[in-house]
N, C-alpha and C. Protein backbone atom coordinates (compact mmCIF):
# COMPACT_ATOMS: atom_id res chain seq x y z
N UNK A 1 31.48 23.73 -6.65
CA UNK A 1 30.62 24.91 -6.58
C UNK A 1 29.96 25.01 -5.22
N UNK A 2 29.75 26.16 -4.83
CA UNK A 2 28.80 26.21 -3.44
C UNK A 2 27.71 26.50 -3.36
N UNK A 3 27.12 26.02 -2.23
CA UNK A 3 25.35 26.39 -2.71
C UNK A 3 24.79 27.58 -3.26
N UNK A 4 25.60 28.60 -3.07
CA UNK A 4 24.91 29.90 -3.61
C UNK A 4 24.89 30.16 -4.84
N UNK A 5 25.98 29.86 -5.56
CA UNK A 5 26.03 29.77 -6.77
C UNK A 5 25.70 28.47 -7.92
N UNK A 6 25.42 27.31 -7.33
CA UNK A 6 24.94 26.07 -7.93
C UNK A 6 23.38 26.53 -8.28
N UNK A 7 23.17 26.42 -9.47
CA UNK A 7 21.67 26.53 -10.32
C UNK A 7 21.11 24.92 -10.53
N UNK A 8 19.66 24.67 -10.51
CA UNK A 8 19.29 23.40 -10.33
C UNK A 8 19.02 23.14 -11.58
N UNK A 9 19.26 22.10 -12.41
CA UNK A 9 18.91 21.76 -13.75
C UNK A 9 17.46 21.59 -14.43
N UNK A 10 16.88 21.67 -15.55
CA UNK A 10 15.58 21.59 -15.93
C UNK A 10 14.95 20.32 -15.03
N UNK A 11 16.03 19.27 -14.94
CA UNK A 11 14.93 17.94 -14.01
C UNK A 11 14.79 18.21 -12.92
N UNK A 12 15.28 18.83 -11.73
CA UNK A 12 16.00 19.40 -10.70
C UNK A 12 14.99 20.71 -10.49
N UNK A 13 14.84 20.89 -11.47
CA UNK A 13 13.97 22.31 -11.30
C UNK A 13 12.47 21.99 -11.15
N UNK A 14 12.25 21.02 -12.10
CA UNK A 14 10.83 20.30 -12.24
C UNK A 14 10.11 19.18 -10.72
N UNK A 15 11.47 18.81 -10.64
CA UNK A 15 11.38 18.57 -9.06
C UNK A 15 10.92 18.86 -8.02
N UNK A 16 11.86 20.48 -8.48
CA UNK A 16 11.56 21.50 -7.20
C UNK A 16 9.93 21.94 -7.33
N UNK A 17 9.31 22.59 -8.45
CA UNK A 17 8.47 22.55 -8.57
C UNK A 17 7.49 22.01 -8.37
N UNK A 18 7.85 20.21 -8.85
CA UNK A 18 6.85 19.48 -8.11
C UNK A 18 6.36 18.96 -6.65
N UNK A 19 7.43 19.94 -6.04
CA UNK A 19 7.65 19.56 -4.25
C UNK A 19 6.56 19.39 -4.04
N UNK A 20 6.04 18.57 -2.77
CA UNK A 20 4.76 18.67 -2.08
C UNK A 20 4.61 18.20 -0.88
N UNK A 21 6.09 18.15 -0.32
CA UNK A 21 6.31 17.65 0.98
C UNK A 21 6.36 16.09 0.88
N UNK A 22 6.10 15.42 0.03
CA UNK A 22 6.30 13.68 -0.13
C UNK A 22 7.45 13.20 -1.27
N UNK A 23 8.48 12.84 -0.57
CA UNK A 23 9.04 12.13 -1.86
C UNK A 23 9.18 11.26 -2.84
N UNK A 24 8.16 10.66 -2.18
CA UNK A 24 8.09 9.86 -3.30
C UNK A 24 7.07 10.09 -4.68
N UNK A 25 5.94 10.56 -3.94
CA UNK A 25 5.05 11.55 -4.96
C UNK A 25 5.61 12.63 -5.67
N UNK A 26 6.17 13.32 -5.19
CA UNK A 26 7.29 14.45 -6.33
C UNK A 26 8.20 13.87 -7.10
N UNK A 27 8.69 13.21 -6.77
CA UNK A 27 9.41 12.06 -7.97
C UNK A 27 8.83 11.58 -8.98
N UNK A 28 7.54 11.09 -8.66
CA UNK A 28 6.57 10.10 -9.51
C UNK A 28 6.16 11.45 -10.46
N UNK A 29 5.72 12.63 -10.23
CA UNK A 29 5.08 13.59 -10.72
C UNK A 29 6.34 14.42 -11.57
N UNK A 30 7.28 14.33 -11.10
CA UNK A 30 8.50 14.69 -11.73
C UNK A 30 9.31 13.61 -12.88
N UNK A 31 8.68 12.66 -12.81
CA UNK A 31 9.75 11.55 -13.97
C UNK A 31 10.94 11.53 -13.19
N UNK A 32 10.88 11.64 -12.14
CA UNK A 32 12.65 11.07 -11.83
C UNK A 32 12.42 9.59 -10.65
N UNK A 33 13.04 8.79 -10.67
CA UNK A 33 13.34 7.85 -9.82
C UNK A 33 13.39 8.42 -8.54
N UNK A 34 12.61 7.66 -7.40
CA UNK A 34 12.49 7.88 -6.08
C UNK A 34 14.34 8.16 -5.18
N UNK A 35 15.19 6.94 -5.55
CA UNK A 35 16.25 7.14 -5.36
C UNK A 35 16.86 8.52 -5.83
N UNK A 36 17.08 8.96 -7.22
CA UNK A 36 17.31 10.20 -7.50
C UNK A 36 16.80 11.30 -6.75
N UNK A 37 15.52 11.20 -6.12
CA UNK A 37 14.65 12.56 -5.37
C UNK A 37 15.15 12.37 -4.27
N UNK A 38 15.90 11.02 -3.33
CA UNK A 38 15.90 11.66 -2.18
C UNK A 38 17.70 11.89 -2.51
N UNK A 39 18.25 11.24 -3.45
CA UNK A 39 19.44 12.55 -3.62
C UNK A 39 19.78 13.72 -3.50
N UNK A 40 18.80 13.72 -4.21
CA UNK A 40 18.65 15.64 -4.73
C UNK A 40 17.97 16.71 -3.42
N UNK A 41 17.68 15.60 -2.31
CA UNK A 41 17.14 16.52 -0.87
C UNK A 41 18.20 16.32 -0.34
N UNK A 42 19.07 15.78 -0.22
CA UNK A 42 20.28 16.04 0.10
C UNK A 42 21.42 16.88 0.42
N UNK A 43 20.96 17.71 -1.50
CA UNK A 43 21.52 18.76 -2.01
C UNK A 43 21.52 19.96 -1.31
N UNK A 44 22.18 20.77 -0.97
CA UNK A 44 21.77 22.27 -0.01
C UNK A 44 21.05 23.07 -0.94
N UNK A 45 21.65 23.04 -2.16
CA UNK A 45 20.78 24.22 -3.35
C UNK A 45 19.03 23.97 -3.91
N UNK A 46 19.12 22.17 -3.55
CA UNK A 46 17.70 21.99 -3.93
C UNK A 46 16.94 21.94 -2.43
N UNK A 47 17.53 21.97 -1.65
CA UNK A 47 16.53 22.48 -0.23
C UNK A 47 16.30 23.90 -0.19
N UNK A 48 17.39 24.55 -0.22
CA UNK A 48 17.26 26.44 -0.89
C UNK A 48 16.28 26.58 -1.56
N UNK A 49 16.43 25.97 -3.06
CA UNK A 49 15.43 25.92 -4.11
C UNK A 49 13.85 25.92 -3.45
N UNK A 50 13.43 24.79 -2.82
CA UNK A 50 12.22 24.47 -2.43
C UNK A 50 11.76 25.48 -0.89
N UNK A 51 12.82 26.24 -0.10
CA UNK A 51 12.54 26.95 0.67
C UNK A 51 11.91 28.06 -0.26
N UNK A 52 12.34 28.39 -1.25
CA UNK A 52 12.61 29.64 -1.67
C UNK A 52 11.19 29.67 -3.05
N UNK A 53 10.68 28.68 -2.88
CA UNK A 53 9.65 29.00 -4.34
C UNK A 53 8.62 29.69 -3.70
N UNK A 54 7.66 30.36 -4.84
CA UNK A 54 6.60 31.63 -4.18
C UNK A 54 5.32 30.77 -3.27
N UNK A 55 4.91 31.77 -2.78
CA UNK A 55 4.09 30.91 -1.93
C UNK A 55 2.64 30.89 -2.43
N UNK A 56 2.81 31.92 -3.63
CA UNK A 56 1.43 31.66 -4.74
C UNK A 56 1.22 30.98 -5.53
N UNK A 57 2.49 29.90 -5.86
CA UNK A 57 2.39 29.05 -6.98
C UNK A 57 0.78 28.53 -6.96
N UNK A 58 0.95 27.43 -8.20
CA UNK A 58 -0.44 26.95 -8.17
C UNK A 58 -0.23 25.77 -7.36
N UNK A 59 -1.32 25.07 -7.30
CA UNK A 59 -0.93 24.02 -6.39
C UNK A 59 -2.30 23.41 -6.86
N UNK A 60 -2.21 21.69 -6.83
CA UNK A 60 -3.38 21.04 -7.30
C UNK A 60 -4.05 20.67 -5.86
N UNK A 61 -5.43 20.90 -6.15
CA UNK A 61 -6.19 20.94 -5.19
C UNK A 61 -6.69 19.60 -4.53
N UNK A 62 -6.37 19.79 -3.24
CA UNK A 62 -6.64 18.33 -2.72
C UNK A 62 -8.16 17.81 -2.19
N UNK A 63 -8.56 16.83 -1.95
CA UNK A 63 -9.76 16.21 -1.84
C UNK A 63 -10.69 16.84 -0.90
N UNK A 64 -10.02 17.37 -0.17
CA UNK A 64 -10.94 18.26 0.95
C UNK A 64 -11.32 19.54 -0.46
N UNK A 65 -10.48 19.98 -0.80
CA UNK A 65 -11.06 21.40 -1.62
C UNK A 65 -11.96 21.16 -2.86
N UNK A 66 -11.84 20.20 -3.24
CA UNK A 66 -12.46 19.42 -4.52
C UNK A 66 -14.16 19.19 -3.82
N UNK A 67 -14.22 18.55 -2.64
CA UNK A 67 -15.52 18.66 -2.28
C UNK A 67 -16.00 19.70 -2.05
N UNK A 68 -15.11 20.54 -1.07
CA UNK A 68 -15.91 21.62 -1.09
C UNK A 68 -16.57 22.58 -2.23
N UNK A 69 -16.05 22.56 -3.55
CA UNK A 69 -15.94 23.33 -4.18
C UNK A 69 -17.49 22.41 -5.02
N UNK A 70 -17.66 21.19 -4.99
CA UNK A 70 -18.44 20.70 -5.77
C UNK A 70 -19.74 20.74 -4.60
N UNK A 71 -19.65 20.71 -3.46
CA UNK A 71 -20.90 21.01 -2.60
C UNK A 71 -21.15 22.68 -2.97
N UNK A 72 -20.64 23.37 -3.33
CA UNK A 72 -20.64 24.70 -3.49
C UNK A 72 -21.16 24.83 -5.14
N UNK A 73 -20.94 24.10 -5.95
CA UNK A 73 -21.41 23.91 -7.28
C UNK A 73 -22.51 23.50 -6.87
N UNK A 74 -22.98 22.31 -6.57
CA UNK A 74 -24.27 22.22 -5.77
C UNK A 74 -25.36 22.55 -5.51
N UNK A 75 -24.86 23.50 -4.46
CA UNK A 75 -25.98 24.32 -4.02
C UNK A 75 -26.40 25.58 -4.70
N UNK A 76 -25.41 26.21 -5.33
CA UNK A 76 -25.40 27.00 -5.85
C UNK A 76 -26.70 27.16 -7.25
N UNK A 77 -27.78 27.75 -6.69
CA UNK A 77 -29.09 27.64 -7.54
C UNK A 77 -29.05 28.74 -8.88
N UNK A 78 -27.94 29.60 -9.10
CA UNK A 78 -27.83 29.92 -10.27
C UNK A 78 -27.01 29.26 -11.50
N UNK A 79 -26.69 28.05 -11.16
CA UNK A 79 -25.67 26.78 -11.60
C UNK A 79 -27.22 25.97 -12.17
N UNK A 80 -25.97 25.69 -13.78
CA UNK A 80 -27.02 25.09 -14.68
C UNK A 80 -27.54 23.66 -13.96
N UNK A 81 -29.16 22.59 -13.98
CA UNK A 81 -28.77 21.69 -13.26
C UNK A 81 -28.20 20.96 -13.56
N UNK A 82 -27.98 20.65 -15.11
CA UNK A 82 -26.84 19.26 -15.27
C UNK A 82 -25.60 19.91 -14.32
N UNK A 83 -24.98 20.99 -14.42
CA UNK A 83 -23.93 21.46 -13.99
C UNK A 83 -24.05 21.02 -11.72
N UNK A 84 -25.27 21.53 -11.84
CA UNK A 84 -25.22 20.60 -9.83
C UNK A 84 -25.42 19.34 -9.91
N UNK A 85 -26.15 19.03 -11.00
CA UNK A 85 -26.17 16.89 -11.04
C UNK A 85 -25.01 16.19 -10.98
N UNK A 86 -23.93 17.04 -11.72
CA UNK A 86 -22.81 16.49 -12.04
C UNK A 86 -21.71 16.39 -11.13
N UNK A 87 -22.08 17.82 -10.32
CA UNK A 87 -21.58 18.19 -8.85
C UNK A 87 -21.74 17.53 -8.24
N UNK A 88 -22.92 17.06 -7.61
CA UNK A 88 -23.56 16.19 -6.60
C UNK A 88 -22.95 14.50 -7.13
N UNK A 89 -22.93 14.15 -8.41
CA UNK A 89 -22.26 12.51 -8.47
C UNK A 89 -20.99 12.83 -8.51
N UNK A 90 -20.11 13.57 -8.78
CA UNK A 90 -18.49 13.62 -8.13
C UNK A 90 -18.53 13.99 -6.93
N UNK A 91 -19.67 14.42 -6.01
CA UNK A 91 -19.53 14.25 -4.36
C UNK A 91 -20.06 13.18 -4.36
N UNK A 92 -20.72 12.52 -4.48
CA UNK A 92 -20.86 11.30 -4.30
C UNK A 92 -19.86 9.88 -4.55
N UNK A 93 -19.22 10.41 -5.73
CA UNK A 93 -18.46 9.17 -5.69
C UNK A 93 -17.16 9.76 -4.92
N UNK A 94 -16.85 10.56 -4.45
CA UNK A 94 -15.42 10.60 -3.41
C UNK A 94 -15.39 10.33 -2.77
N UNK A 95 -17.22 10.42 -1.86
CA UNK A 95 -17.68 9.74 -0.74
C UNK A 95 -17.99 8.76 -0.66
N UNK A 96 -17.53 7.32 -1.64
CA UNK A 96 -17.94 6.31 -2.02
C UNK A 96 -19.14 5.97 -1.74
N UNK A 97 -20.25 6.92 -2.30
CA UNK A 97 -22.03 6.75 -1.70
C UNK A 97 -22.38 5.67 -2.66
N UNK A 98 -21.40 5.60 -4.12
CA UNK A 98 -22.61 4.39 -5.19
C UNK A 98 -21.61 3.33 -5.25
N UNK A 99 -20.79 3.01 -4.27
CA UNK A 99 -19.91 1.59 -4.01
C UNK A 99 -20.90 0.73 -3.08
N UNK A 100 -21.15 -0.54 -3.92
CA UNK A 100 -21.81 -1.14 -2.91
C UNK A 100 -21.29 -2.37 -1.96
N UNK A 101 -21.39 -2.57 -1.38
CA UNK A 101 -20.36 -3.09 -0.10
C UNK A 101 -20.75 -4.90 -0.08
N UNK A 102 -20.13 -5.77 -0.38
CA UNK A 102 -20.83 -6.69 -0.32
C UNK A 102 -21.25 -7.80 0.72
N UNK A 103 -22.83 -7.94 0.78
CA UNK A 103 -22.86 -8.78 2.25
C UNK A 103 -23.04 -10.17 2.07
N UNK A 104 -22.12 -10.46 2.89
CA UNK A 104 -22.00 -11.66 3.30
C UNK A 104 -22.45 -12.29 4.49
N UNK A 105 -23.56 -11.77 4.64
CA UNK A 105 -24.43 -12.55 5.66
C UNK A 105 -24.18 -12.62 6.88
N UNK A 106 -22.58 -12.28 7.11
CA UNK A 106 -22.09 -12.43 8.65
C UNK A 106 -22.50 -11.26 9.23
N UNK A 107 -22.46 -10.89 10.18
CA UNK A 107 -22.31 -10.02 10.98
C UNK A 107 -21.57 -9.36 11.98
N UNK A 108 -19.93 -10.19 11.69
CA UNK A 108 -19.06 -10.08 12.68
C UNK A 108 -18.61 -8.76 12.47
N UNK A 109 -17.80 -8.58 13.95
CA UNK A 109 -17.07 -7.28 14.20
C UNK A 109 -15.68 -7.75 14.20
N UNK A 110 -14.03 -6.88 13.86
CA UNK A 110 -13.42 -7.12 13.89
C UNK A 110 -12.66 -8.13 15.08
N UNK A 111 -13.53 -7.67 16.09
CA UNK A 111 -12.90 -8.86 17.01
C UNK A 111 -12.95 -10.08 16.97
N UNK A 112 -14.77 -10.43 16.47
CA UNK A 112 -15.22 -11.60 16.47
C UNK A 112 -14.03 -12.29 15.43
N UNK A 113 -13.63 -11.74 14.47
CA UNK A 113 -12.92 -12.07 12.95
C UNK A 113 -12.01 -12.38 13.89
N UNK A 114 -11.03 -11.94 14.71
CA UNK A 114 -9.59 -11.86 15.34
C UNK A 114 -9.89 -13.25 16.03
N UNK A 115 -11.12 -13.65 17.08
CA UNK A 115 -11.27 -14.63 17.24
C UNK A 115 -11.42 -15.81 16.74
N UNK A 116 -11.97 -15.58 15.76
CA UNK A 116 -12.32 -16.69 14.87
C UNK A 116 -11.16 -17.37 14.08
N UNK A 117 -9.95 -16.34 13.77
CA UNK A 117 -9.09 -16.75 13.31
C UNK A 117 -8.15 -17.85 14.03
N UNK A 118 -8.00 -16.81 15.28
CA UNK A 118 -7.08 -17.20 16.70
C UNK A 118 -7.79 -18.72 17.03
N UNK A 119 -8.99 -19.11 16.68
CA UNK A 119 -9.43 -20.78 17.08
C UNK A 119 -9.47 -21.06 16.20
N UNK A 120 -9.00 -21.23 14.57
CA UNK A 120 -8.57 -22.10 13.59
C UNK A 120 -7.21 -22.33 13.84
N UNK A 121 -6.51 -21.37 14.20
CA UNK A 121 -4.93 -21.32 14.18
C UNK A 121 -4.81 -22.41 15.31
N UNK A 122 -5.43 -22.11 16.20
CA UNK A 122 -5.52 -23.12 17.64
C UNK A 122 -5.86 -24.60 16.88
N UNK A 123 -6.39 -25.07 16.64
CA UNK A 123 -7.43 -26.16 15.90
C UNK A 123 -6.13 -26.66 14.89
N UNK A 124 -5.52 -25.84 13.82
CA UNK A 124 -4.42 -26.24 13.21
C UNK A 124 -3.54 -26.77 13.53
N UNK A 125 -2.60 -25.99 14.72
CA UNK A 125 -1.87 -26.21 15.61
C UNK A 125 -2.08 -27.58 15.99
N UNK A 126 -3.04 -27.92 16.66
CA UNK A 126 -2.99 -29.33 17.45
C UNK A 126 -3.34 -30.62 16.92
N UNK A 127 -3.33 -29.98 15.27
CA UNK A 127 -3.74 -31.30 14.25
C UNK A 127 -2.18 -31.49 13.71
N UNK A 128 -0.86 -30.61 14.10
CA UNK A 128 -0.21 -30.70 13.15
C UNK A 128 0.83 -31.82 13.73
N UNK A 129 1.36 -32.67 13.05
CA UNK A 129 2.26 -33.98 13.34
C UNK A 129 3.30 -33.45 14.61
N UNK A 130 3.52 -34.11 15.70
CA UNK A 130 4.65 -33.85 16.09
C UNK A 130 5.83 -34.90 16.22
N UNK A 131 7.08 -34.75 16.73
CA UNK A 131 8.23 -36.24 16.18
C UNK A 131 8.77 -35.70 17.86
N UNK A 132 8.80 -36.67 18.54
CA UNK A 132 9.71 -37.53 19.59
C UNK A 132 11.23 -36.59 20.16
N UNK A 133 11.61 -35.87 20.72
CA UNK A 133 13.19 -35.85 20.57
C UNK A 133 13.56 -36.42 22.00
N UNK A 134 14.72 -36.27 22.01
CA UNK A 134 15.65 -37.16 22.77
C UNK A 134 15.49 -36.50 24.51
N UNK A 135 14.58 -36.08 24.67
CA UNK A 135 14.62 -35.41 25.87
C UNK A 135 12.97 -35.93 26.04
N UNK A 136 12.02 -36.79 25.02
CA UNK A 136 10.88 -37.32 25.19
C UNK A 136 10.08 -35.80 25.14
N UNK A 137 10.08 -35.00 25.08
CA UNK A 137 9.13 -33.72 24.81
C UNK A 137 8.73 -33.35 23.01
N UNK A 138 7.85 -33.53 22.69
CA UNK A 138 6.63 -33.63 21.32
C UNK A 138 7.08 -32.15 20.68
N UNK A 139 7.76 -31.91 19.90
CA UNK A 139 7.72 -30.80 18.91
C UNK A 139 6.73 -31.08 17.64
N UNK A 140 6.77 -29.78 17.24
CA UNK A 140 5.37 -29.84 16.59
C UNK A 140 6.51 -29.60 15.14
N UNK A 141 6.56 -30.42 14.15
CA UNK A 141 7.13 -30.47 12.88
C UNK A 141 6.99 -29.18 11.83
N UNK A 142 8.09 -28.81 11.55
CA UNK A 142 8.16 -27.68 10.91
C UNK A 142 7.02 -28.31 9.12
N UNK A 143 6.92 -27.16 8.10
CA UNK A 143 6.42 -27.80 7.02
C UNK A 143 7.70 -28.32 6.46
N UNK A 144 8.81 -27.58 6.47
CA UNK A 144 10.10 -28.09 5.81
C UNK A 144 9.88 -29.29 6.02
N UNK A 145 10.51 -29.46 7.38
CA UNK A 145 10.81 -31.27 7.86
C UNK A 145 9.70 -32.22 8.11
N UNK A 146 8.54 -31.99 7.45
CA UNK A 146 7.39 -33.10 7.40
C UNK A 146 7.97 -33.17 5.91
N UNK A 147 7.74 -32.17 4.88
CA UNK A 147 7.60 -32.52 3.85
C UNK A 147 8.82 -33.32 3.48
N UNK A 148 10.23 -32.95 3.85
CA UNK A 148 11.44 -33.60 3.52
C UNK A 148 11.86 -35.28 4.08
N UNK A 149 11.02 -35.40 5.12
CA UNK A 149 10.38 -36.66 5.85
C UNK A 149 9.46 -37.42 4.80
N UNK A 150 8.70 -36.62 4.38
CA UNK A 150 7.59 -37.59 3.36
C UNK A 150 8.57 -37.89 2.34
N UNK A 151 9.28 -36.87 1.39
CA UNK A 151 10.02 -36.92 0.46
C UNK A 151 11.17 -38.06 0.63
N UNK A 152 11.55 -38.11 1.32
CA UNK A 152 12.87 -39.33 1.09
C UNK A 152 12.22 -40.50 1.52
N UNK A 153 10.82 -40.36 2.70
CA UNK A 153 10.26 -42.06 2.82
C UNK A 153 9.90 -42.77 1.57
N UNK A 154 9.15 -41.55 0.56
CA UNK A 154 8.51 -41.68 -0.93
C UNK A 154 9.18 -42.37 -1.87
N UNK A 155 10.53 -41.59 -1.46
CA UNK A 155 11.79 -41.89 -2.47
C UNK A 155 12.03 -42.91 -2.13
N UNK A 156 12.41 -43.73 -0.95
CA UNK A 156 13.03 -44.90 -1.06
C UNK A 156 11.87 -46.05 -1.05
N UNK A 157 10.90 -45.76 -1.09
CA UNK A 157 9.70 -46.63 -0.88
C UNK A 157 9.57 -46.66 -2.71
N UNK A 158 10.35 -45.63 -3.49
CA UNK A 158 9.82 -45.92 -4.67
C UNK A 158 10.83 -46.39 -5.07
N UNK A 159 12.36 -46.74 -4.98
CA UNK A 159 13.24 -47.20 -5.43
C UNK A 159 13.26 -48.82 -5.24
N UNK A 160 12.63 -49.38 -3.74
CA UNK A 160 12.19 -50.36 -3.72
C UNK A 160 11.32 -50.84 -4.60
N UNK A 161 10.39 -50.51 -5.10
CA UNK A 161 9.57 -50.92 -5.65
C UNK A 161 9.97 -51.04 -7.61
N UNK A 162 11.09 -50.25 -7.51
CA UNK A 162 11.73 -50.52 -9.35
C UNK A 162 12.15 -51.53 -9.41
N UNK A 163 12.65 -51.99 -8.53
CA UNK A 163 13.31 -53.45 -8.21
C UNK A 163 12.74 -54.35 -8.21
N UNK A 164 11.46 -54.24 -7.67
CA UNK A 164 10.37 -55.43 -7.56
C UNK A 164 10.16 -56.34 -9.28
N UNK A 165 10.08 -57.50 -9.39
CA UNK A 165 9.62 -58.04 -10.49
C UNK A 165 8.08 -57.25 -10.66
């Protein structure tokens, strides 16, 4: 069939519908598998499809319009007041105003943190075992080959010892 005449199926259609420029969110909102949605953009008839839907549909309103609309409930002094109380704590909690942040006494800034890390890592580093190679230069032991080093010294240090009276 060719694109002009290919019709998109009820899932396909629900798809289209649920377009929103993200695929993976139109999928999720559509019941279809992410793999299936970017199939179906693939398709020439379901890119048609999604060129072609009205430009009045409804559309769910995103976080910018949601505030505005509840600062506008708000203020709005012929609005019952539970009706602006209620306004005012769903602007508040979008704006995470009643999350409370917890302190921990420090006061660092992300750099200080970047530093602080960067001189444990340093500090780690130069505690960690290194083994000899044949050129006399100190490598610093992987965790593999310390631990597989401990593991077979263990092992034969314990096989000796079954033997022992």
């Amino acid at each position: 069939m060719s694109a002009k005449t290919q019709k998109p199926t009820a899932a396909q259609q629900k798809f289209i519908d649920c377009w929103n420029g993200n695929c993976r969110e139109s999928a999720a909102i559509a019941g279809i598998s992410y793999a299936h949605a970017r199939d179906l953009l693939t398709r020439d008839y379901i890119k048609q499809a999604i060129r072609n839907r009205p430009e009045n549909r409804e559309v769910i309103a995103d976080r910018r319009e949601r505030q505005q609309f509840w600062t506008h409930i708000m203020r709005d002094e012929n609005e019952a007041t539970a009706g602006r109380l209620r306004a005012s704590e769903l602007l508040g909690k979008s704006e995470t105003d009643f999350c409370k942040k917890p302190d921990t006494g420090n006061n660092f800034s992300f750099t200080d943190f970047v530093k602080a890390i960067s001189e444990r890592r340093k500090k780690e580093a130069s505690q960690m075992p290194t083994a000899i190679d044949n050129n006399g230069i100190g490598n610093v032991l992987t965790d593999r080959e310390t631990s597989s080093r401990y593991l077979t010294s263990a092992s034969l240090s314990d096989k000796n010892e079954e033997h022992r009276p």
